[in-house]
N, C-alpha and C. Protein backbone atom coordinates (compact mmCIF):
# COMPACT_ATOMS: atom_id res chain seq x y z
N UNK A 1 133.37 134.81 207.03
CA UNK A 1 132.16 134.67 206.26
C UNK A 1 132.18 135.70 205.13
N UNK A 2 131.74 135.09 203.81
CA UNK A 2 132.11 136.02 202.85
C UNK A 2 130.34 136.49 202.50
N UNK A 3 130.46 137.96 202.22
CA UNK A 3 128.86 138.20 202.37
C UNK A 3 128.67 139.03 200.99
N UNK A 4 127.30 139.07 200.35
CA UNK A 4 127.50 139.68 199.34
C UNK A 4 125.85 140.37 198.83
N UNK A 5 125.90 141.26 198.18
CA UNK A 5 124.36 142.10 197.98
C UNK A 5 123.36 141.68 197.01
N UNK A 6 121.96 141.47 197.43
CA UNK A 6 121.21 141.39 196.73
C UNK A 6 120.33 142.77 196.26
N UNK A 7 120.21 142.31 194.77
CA UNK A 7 119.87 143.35 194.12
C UNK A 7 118.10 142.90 193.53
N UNK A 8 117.23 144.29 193.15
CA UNK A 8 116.27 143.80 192.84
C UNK A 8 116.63 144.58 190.94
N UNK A 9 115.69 143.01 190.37
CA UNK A 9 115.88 143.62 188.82
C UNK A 9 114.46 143.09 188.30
N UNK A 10 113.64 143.89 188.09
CA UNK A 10 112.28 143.54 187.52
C UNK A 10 111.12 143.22 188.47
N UNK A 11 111.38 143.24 189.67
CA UNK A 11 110.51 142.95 190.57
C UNK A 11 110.89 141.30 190.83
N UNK A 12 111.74 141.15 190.58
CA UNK A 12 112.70 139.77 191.25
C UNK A 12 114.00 139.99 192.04
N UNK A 13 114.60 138.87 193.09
CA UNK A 13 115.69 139.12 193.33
C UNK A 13 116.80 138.65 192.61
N UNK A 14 118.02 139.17 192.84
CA UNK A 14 119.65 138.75 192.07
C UNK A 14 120.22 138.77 193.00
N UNK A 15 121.21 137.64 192.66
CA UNK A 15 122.66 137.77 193.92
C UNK A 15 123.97 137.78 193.51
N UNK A 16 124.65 138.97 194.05
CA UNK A 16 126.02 139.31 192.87
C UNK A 16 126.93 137.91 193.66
N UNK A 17 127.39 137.34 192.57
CA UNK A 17 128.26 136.08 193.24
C UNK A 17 129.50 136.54 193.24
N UNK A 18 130.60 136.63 194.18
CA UNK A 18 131.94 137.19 194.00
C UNK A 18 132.56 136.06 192.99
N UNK A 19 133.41 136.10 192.17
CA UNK A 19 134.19 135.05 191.18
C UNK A 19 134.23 134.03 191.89
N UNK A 20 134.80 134.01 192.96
CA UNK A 20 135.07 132.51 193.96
C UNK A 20 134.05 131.70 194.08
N UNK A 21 132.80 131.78 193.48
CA UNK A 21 131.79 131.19 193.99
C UNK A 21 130.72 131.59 192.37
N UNK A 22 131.27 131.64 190.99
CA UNK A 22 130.20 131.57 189.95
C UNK A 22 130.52 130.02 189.63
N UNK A 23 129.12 130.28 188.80
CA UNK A 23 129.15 128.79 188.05
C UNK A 23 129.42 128.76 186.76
N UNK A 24 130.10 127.66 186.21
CA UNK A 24 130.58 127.42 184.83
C UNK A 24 129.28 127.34 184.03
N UNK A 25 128.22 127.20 183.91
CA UNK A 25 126.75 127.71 183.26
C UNK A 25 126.34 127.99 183.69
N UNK A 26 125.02 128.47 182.43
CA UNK A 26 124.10 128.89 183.13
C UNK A 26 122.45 128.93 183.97
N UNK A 27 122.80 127.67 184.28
CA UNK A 27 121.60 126.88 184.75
C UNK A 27 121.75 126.25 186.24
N UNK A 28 121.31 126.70 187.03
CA UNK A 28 121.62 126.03 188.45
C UNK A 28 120.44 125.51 189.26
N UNK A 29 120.23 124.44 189.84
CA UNK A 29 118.81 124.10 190.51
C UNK A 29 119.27 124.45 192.15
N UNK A 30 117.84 124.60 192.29
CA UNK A 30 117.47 125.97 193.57
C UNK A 30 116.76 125.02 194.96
N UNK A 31 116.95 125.39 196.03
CA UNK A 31 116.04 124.38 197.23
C UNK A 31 117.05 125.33 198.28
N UNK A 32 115.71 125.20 199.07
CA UNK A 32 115.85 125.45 200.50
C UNK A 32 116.12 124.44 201.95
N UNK A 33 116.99 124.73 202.05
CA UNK A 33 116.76 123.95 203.38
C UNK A 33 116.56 124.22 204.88
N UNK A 34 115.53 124.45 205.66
CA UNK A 34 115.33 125.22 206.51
C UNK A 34 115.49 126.92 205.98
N UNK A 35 116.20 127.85 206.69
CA UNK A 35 116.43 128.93 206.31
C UNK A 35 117.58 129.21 204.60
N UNK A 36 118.32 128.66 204.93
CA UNK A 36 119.17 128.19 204.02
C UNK A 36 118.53 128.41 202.49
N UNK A 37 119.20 129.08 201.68
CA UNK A 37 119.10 129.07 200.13
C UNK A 37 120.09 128.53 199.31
N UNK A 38 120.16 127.08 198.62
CA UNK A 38 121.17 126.46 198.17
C UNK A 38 121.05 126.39 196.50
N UNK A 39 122.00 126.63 196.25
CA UNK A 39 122.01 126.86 194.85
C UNK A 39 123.33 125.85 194.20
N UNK A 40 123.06 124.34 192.71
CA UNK A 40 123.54 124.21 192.98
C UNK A 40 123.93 123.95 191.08
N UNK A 41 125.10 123.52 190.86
CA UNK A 41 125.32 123.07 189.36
C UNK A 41 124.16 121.96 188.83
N UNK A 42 123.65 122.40 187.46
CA UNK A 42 122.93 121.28 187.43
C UNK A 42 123.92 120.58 186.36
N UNK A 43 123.83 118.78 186.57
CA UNK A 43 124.51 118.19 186.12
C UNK A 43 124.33 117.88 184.37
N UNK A 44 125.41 117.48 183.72
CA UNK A 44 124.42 116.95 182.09
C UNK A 44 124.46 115.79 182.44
N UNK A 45 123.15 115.38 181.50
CA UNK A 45 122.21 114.29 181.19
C UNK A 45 122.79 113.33 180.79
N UNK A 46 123.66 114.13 179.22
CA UNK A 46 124.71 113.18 178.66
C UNK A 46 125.78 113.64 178.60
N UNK A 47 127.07 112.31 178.03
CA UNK A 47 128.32 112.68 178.28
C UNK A 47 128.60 113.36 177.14
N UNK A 48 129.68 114.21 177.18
CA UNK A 48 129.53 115.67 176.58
C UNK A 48 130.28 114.25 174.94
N UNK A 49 130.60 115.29 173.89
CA UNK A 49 130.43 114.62 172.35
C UNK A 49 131.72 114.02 172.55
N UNK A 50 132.25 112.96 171.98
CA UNK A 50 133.65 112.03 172.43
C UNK A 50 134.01 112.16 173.48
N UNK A 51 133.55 111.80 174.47
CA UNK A 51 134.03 111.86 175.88
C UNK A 51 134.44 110.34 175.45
N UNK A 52 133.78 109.08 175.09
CA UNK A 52 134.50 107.65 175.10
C UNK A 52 135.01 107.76 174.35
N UNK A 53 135.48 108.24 173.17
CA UNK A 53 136.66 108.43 172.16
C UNK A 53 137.92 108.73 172.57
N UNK A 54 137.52 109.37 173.63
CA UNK A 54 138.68 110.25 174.34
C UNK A 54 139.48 108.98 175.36
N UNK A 55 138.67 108.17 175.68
CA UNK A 55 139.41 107.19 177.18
C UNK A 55 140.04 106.37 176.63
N UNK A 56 141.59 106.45 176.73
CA UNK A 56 142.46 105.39 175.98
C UNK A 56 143.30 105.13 177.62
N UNK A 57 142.63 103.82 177.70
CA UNK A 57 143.79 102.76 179.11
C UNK A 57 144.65 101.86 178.47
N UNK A 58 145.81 101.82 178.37
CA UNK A 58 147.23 101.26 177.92
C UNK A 58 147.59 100.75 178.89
N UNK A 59 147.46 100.86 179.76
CA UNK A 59 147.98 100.47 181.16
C UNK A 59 147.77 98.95 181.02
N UNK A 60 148.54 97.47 180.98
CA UNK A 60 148.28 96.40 180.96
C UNK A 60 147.70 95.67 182.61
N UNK A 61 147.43 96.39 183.58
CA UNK A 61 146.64 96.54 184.55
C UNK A 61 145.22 96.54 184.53
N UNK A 62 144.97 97.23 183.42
CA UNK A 62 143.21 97.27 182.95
C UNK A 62 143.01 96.01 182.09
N UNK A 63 143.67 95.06 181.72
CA UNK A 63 143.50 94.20 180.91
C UNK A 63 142.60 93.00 181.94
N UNK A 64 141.68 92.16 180.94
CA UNK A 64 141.05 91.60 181.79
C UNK A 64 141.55 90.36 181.80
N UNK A 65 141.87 89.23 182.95
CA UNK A 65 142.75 88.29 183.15
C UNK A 65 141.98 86.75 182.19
N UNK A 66 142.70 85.92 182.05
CA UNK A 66 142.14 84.85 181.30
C UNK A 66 140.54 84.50 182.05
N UNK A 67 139.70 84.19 181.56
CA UNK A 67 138.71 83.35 182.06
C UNK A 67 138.73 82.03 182.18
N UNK A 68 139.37 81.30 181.46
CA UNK A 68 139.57 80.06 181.09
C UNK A 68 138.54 79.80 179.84
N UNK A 69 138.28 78.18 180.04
CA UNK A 69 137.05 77.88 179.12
C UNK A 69 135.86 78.12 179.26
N UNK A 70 135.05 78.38 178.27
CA UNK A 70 133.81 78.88 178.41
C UNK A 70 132.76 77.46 178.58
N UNK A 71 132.18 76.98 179.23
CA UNK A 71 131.67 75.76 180.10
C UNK A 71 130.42 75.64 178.89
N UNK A 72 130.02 74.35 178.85
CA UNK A 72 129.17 73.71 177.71
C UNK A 72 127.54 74.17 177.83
N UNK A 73 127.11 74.76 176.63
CA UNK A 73 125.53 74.97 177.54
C UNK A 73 124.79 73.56 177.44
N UNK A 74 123.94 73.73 178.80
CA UNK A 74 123.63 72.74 178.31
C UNK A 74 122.32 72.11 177.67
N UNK A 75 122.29 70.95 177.28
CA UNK A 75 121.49 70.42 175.96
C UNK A 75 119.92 70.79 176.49
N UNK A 76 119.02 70.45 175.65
CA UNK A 76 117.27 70.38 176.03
C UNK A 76 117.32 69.06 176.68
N UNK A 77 117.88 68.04 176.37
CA UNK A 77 117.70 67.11 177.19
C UNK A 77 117.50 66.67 178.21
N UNK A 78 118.87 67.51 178.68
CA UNK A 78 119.03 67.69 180.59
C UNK A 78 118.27 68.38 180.92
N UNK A 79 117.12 68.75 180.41
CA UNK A 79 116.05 69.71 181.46
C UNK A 79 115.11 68.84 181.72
């Protein structure tokens, strides 16, 4: 069990996180569960700027197979 110190700064608490365990920002959402204090990444909203610019599938595996013909709509009549 890896254990680590809480500190008081302003009349709040802090918890020194050892490296193995920071987060890549700086925003994390907080909940308890029973005793438990869980702290966790909060996710983004949106996908970060060219993220779909970026997805190139070449792979002729991703290609989508014939459909055939596209079937007649049909007329006002037939209703």
């Amino acid at each position: 069990m890896v254990t680590t110190e809480i500190v008081s700064i302003d009349g709040h608490q802090a918890v020194k996180l050892p490296d193995e365990y920071r987060f890549p920002d700086a925003t994390v959402s907080i909940r308890k569960e029973g005793e438990a204090v869980i702290l966790e990444p909060v996710r983004a909203k949106t996908w970060p700027a060219g993220f779909f610019d970026a997805i190139r599938i070449d792979d002729p595996a991703f290609a989508r197979p014939p459909q055939g013909e596209t079937p007649r709509a049909p007329s006002v009549d037939s209703w």
